[in-house]
N, C-alpha and C. Protein backbone atom coordinates (compact mmCIF):
# COMPACT_ATOMS: atom_id res chain seq x y z
N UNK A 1 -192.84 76.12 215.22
CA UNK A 1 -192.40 75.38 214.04
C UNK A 1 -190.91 75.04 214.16
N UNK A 2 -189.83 76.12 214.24
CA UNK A 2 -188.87 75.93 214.80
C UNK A 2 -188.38 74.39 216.01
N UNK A 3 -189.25 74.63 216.80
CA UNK A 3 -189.03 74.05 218.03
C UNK A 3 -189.22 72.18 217.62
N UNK A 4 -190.38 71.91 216.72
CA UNK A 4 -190.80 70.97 216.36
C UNK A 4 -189.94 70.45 215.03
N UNK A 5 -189.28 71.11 214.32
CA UNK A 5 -188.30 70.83 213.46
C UNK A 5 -187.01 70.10 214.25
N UNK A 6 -186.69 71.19 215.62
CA UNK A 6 -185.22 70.67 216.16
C UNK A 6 -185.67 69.00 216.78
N UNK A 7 -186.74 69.08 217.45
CA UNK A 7 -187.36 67.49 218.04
C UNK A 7 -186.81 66.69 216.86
N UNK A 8 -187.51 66.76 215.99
CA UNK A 8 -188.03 66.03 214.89
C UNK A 8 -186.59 65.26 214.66
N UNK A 9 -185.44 66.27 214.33
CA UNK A 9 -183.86 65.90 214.11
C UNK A 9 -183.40 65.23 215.13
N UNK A 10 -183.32 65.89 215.98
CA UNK A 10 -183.11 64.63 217.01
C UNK A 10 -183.20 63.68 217.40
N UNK A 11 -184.96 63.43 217.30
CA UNK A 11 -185.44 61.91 217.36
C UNK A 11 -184.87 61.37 216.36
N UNK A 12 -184.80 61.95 214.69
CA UNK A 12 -184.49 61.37 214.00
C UNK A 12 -182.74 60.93 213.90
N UNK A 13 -181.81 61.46 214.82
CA UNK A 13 -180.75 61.51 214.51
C UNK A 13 -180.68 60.39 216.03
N UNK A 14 -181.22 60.56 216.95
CA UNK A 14 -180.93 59.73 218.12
C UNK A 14 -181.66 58.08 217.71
N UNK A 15 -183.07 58.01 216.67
CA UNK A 15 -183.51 56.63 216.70
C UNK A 15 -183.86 56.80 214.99
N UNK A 16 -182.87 56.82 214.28
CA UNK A 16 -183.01 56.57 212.71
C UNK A 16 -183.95 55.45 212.31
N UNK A 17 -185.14 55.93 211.90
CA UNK A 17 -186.07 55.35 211.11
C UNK A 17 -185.83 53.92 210.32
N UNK A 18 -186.02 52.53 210.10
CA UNK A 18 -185.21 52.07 208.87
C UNK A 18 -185.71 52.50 208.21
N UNK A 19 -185.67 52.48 207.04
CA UNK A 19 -185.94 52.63 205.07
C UNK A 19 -187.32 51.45 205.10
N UNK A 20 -187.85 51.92 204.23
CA UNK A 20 -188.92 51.24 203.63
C UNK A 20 -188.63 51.32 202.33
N UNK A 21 -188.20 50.01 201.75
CA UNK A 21 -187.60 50.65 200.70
C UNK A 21 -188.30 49.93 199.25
N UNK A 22 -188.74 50.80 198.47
CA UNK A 22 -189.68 50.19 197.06
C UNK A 22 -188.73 51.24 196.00
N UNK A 23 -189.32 50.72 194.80
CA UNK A 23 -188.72 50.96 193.11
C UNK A 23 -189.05 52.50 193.34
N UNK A 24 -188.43 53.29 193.24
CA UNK A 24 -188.64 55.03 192.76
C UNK A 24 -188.25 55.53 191.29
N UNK A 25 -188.64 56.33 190.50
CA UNK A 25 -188.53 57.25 189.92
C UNK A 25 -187.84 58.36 189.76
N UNK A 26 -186.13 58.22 190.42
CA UNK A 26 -185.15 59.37 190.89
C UNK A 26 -185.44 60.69 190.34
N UNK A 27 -185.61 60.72 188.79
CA UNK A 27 -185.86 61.94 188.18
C UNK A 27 -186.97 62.29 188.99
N UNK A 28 -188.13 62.11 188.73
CA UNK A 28 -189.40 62.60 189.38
C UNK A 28 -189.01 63.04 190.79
N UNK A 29 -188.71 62.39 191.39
CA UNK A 29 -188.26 62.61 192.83
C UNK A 29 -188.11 63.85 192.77
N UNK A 30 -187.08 64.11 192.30
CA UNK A 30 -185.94 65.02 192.26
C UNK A 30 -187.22 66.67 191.30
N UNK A 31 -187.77 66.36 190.42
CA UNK A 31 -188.67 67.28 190.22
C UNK A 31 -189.63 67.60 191.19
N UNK A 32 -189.98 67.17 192.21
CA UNK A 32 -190.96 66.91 192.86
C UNK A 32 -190.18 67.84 194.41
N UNK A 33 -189.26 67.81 194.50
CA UNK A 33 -188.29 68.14 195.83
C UNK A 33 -188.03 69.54 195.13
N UNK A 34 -187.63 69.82 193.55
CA UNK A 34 -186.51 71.19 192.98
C UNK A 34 -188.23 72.29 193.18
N UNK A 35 -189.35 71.73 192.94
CA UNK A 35 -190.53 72.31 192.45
C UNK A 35 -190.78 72.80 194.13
N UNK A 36 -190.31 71.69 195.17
CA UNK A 36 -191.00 72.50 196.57
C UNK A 36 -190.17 73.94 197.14
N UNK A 37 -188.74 73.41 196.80
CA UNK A 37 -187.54 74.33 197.21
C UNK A 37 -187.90 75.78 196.34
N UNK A 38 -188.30 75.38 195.53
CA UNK A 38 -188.38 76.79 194.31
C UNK A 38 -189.87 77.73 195.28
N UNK A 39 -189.85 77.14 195.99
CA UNK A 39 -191.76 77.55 196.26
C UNK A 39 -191.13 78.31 197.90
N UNK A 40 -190.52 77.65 198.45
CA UNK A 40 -189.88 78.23 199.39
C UNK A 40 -189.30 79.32 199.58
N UNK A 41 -189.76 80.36 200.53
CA UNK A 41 -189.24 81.67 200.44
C UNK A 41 -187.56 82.30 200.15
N UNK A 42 -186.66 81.31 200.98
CA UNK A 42 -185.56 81.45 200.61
C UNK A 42 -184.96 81.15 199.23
N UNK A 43 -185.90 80.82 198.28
CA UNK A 43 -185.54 80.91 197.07
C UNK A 43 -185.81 82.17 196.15
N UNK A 44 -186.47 83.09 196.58
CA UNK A 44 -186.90 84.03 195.63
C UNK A 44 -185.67 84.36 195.06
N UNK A 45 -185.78 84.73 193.89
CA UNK A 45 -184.04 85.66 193.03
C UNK A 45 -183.31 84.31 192.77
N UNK A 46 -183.31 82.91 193.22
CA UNK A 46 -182.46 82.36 193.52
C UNK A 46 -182.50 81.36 192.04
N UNK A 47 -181.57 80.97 191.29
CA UNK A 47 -181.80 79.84 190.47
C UNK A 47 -182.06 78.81 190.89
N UNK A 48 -182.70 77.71 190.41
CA UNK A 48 -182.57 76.18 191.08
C UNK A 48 -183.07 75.80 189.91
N UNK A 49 -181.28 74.76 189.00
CA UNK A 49 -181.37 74.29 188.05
C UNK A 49 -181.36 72.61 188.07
N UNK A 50 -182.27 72.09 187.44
CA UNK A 50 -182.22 70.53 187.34
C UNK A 50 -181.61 69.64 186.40
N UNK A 51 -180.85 69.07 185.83
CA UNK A 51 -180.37 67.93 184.87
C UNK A 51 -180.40 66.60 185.32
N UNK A 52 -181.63 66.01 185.18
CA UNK A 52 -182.03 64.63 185.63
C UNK A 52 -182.03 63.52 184.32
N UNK A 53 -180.94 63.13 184.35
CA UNK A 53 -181.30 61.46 183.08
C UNK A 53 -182.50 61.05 183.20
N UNK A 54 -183.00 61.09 182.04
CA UNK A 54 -184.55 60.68 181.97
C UNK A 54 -184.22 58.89 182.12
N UNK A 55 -183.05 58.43 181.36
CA UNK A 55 -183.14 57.13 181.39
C UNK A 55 -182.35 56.36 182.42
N UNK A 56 -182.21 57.12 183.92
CA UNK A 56 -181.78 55.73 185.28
C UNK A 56 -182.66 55.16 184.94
N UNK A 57 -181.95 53.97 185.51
CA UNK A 57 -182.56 52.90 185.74
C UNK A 57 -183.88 53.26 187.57
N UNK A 58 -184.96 52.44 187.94
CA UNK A 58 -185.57 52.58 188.48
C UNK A 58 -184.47 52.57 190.13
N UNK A 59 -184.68 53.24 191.40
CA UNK A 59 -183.61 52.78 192.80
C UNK A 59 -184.70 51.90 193.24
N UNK A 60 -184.46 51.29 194.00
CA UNK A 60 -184.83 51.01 195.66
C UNK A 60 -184.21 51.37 196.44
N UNK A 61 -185.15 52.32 196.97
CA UNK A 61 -185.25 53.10 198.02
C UNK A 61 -186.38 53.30 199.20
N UNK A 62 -186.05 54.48 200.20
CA UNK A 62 -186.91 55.04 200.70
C UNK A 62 -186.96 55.87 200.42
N UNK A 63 -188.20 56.26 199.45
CA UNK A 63 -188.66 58.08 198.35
C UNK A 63 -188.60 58.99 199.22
N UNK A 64 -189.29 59.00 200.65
CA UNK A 64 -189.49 59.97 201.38
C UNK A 64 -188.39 60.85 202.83
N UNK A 65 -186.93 59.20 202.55
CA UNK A 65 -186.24 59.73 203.32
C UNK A 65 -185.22 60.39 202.22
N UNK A 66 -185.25 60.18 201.11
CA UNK A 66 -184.31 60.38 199.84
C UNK A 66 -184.75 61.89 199.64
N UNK A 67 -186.02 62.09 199.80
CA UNK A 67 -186.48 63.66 199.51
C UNK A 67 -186.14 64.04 200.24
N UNK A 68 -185.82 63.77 201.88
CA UNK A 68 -185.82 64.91 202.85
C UNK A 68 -184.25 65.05 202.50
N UNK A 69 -183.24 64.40 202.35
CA UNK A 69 -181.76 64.46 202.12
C UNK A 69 -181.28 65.28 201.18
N UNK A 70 -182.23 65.19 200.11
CA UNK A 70 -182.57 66.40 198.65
C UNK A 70 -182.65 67.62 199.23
N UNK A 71 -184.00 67.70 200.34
CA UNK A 71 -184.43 68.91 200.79
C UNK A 71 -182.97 69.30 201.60
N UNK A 72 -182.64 68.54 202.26
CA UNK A 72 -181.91 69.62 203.14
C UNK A 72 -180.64 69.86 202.94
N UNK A 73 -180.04 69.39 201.68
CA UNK A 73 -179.36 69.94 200.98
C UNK A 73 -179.23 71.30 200.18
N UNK A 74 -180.56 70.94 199.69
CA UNK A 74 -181.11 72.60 198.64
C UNK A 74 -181.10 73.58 199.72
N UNK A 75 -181.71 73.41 201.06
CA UNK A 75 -181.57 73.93 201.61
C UNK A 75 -180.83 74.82 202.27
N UNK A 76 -179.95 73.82 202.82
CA UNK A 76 -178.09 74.35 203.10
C UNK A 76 -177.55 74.90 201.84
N UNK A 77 -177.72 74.99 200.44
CA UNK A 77 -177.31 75.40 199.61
C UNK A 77 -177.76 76.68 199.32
N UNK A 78 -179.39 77.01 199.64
CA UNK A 78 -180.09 78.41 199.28
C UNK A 78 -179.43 79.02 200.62
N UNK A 79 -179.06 78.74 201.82
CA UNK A 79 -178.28 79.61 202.89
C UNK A 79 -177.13 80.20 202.36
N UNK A 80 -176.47 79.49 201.89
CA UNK A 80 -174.94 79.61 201.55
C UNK A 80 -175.10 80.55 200.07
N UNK A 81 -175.80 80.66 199.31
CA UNK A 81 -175.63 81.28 198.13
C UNK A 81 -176.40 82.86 198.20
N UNK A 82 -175.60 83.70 197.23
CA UNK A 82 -176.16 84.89 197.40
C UNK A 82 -178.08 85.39 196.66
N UNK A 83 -177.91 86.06 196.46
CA UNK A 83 -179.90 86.33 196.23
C UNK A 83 -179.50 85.88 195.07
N UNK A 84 -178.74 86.04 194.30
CA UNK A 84 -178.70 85.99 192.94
C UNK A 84 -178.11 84.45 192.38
N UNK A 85 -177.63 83.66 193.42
CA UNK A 85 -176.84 82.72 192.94
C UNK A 85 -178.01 81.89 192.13
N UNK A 86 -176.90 80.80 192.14
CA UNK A 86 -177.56 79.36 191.43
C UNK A 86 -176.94 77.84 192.37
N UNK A 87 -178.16 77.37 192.23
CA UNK A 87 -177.72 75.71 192.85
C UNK A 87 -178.25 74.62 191.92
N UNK A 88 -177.51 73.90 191.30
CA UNK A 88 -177.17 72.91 190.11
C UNK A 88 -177.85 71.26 190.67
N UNK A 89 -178.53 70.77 190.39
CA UNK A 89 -178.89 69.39 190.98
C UNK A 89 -178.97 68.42 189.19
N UNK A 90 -177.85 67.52 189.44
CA UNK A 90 -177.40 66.71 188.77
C UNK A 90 -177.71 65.29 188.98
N UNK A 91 -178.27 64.31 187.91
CA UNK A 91 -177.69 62.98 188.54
C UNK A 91 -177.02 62.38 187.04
N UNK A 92 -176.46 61.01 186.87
CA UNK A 92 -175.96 60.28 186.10
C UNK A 92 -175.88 59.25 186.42
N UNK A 93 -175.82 58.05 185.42
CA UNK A 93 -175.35 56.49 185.82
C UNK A 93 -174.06 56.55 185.97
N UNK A 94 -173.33 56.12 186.57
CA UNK A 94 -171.58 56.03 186.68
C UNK A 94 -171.26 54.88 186.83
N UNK A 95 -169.77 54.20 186.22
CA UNK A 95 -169.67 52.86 186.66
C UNK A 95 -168.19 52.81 187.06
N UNK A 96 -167.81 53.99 187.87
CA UNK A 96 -166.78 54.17 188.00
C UNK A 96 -166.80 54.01 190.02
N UNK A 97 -168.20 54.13 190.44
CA UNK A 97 -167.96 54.23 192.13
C UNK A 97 -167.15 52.85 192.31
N UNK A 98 -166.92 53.09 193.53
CA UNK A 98 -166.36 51.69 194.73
C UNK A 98 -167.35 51.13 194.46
N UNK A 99 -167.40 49.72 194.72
CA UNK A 99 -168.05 49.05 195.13
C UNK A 99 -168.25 48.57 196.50
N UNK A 100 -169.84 48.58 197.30
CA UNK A 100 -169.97 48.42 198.64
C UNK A 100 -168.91 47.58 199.26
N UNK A 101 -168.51 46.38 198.76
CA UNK A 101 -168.38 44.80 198.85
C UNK A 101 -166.75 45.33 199.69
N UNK A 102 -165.96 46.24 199.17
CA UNK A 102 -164.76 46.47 199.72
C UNK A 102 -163.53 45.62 198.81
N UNK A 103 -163.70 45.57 198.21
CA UNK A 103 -163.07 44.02 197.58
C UNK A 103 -162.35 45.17 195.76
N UNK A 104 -162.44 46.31 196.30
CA UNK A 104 -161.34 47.14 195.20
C UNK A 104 -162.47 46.98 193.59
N UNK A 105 -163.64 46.56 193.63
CA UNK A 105 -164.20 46.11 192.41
C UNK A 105 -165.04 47.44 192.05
N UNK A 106 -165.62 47.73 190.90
CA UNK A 106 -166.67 48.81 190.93
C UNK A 106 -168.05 48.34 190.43
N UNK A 107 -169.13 48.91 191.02
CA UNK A 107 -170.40 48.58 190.37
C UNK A 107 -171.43 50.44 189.91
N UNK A 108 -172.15 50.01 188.55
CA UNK A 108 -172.91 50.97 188.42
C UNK A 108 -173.88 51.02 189.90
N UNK A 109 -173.58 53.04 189.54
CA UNK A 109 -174.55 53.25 190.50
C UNK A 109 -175.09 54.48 190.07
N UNK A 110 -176.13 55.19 190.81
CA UNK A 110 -176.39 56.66 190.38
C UNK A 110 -176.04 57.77 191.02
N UNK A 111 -175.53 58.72 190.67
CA UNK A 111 -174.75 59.78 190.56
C UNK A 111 -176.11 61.11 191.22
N UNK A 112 -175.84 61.93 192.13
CA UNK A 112 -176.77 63.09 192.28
C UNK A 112 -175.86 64.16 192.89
N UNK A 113 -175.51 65.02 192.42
CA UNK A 113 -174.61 65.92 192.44
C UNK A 113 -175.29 67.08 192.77
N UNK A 114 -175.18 68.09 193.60
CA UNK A 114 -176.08 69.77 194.49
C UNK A 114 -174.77 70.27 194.59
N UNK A 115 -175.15 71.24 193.54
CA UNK A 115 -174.09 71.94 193.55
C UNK A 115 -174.21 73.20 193.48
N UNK A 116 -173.55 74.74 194.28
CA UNK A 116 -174.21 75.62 194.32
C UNK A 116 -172.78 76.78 194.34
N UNK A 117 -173.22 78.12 193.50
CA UNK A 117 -171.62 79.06 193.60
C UNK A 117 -171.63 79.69 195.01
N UNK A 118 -171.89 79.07 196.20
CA UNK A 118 -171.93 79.88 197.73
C UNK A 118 -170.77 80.45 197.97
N UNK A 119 -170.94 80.85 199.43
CA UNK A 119 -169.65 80.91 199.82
C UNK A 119 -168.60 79.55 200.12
N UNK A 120 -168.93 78.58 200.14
CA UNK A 120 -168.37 77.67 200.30
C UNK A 120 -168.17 77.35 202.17
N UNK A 121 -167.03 76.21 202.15
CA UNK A 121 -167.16 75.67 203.69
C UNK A 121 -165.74 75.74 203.64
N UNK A 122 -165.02 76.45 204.72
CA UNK A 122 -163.71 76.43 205.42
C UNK A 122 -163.29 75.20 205.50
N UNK A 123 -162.06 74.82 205.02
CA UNK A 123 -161.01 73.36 204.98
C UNK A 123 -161.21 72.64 206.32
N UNK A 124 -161.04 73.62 207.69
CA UNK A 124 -161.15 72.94 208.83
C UNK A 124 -162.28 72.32 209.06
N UNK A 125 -163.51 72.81 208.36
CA UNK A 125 -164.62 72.77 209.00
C UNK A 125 -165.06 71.23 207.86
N UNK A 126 -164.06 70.82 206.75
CA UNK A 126 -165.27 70.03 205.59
C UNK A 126 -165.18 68.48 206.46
N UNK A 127 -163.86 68.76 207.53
CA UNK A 127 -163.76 67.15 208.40
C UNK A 127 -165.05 66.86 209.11
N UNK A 128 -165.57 68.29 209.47
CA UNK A 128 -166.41 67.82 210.75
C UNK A 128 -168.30 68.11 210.10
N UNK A 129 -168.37 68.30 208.81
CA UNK A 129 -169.73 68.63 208.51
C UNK A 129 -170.65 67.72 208.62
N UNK A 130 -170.13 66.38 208.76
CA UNK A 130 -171.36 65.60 208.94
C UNK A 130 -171.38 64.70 210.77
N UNK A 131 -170.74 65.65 211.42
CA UNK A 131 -170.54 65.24 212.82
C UNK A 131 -171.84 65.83 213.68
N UNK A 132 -172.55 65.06 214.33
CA UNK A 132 -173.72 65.49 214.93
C UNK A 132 -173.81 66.74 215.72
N UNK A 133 -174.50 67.95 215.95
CA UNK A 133 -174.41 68.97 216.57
C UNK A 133 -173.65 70.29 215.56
N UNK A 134 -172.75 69.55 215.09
CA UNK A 134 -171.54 70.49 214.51
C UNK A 134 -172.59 71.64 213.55
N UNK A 135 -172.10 73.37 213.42
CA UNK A 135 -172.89 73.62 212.58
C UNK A 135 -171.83 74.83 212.60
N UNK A 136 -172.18 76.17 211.18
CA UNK A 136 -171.33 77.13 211.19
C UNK A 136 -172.63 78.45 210.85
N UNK A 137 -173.74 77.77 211.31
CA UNK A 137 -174.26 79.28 210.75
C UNK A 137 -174.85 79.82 211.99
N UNK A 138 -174.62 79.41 213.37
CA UNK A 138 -174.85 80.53 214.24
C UNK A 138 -176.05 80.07 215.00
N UNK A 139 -175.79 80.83 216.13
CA UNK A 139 -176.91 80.42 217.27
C UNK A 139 -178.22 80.50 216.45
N UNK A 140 -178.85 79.45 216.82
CA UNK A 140 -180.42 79.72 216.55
C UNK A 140 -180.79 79.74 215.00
N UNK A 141 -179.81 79.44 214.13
CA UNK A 141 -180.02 79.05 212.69
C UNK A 141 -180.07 77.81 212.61
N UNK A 142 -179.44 76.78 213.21
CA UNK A 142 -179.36 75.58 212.50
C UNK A 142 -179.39 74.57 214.09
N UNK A 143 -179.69 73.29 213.74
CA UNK A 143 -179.35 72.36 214.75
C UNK A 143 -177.97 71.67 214.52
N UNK A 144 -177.37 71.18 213.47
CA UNK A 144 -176.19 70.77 212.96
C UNK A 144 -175.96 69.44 213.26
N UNK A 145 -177.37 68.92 212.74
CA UNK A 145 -178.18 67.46 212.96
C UNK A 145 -178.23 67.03 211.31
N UNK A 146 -178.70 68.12 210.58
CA UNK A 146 -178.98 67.72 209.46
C UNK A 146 -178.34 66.94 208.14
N UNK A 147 -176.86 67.32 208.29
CA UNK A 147 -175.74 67.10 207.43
C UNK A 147 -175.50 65.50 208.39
N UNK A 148 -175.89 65.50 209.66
CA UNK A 148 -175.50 63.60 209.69
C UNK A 148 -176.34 63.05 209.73
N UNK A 149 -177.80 63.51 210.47
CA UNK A 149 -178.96 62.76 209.53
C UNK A 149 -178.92 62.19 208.02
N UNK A 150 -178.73 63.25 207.22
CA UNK A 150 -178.58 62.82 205.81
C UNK A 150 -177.52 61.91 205.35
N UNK A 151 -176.19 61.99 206.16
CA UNK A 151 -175.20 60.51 205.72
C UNK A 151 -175.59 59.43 206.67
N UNK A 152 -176.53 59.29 207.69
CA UNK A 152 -177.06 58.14 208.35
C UNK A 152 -177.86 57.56 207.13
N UNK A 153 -178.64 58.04 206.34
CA UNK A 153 -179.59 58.06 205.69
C UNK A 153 -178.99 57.29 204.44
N UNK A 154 -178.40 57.80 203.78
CA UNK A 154 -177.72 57.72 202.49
C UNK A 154 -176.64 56.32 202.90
N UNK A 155 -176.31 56.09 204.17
CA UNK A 155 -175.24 54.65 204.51
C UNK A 155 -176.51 53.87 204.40
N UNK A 156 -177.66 54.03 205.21
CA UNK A 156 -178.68 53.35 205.24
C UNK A 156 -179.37 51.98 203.87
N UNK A 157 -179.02 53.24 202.72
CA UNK A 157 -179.29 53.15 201.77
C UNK A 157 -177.98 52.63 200.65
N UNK A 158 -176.72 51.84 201.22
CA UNK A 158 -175.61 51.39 201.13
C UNK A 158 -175.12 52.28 200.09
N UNK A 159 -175.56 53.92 200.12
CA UNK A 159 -174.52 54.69 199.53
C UNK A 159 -173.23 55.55 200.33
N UNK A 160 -172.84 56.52 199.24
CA UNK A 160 -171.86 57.57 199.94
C UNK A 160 -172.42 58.81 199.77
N UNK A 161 -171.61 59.56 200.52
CA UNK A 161 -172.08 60.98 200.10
C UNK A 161 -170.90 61.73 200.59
N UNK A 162 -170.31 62.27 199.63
CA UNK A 162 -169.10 63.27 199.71
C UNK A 162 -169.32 64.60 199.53
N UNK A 163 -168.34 65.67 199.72
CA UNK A 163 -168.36 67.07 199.25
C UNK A 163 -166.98 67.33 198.87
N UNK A 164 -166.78 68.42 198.26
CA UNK A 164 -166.06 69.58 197.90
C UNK A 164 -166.42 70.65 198.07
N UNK A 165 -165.60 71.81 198.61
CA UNK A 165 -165.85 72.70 198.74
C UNK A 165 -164.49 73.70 198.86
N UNK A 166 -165.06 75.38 198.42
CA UNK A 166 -163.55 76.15 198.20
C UNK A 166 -164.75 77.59 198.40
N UNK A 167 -163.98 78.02 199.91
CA UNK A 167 -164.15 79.12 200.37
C UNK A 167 -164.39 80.16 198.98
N UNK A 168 -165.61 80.80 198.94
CA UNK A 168 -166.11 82.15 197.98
C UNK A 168 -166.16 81.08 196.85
N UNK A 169 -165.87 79.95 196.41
CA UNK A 169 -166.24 79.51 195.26
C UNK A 169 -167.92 78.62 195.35
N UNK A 170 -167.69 78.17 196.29
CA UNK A 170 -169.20 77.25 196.56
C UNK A 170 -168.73 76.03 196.63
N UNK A 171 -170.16 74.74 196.95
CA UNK A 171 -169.80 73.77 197.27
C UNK A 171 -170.38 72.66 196.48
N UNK A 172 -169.80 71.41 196.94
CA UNK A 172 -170.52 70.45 195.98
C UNK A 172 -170.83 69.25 196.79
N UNK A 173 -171.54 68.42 196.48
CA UNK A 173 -172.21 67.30 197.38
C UNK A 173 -172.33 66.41 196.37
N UNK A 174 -171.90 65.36 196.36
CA UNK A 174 -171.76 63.88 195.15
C UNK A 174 -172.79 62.91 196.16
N UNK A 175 -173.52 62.79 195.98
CA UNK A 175 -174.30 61.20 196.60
C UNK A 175 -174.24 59.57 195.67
N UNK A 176 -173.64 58.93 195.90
CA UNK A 176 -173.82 57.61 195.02
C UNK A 176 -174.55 56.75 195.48
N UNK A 177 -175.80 56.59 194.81
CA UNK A 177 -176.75 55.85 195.35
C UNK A 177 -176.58 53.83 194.49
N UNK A 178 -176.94 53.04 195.26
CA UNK A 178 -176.52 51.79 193.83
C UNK A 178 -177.75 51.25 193.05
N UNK A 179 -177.65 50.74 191.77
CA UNK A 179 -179.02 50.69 191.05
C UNK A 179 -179.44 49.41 191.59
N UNK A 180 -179.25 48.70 192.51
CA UNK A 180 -180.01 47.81 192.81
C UNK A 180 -179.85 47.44 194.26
């Protein structure tokens, strides 16, 4: 299983899929991804709280590459947090992002925020988290594919995806996806 997971990243990180991209249901999504993570062993003890605007507007997207970016976020988040923690999954309309265009203008977009009290990610390390290979949890835990898979994914999808993060406080992940 292992072995077929690391393929899988690779292919996916060496020949990125395009998007197939139709109208989604972000909230649902997002219930549909918090409901698998919760089911997952590394969640036992663990909180996994949701605040989804019932009223976004509909994305176009790809649902199924948008879930795996969800997933492997929650994911990296249930590593990093203790048995007891909590990881926060947020979205909102905002009309405050950049706009793609470059041109200094802003357009609404939607907001999905994973946020979790971990240990957080070392200052040196927040330059290089979405650099292919790069990883901090140790031989044979991670491929350190996943964190640039997911911003291949999310550019794909003419968003951003940022973090914050503060050693022993935990981390945060902003995705701005655009409503149209």
């Amino acid at each position: 299983e292992r072995i077929s997971t690391i393929v899988t990243q690779f292919l996916t990180f060496a020949k990125p899929p395009q998007p197939s991209f139709g109208e989604s249901d972000l909230p649902h999504l997002l219930r549909e991804v918090v409901t698998l993570a919760e089911q997952d062993s590394r969640a036992e003890g663990k909180n996994l709280l949701l605040y989804a605007d019932a009223d976004l507007p509909p994305l176009t997207m790809d649902a199924d590459q948008i879930k795996q970016v969800i997933m492997n976020m929650l994911v990296n988040a249930q590593h990093a947090i203790g048995k007891d923690g909590t990881i926060k999954v947020t979205t909102r309309l905002r009309y405050d992002c950049p706009s793609l265009d470059g041109e200094g203008k802003t357009e609404p977009m939607v907001n999905i925020t994973i946020e979790d009290d971990g240990c957080g990610i070392e200052e040196e390390h927040l330059t290089r988290i979405f650099d292919p290979f790069f990883t901090t949890k140790g031989v044979g835990k991670g491929t350190g594919l996943g964190l640039s898979v997911s911003h291949g994914t999310i550019e794909a999808h003419r968003g951003t995806i940022e973090v914050k993060s503060e050693v022993g406080e935990g981390t945060e992940f902003r995705i701005c996806l655009p409503t149209k």
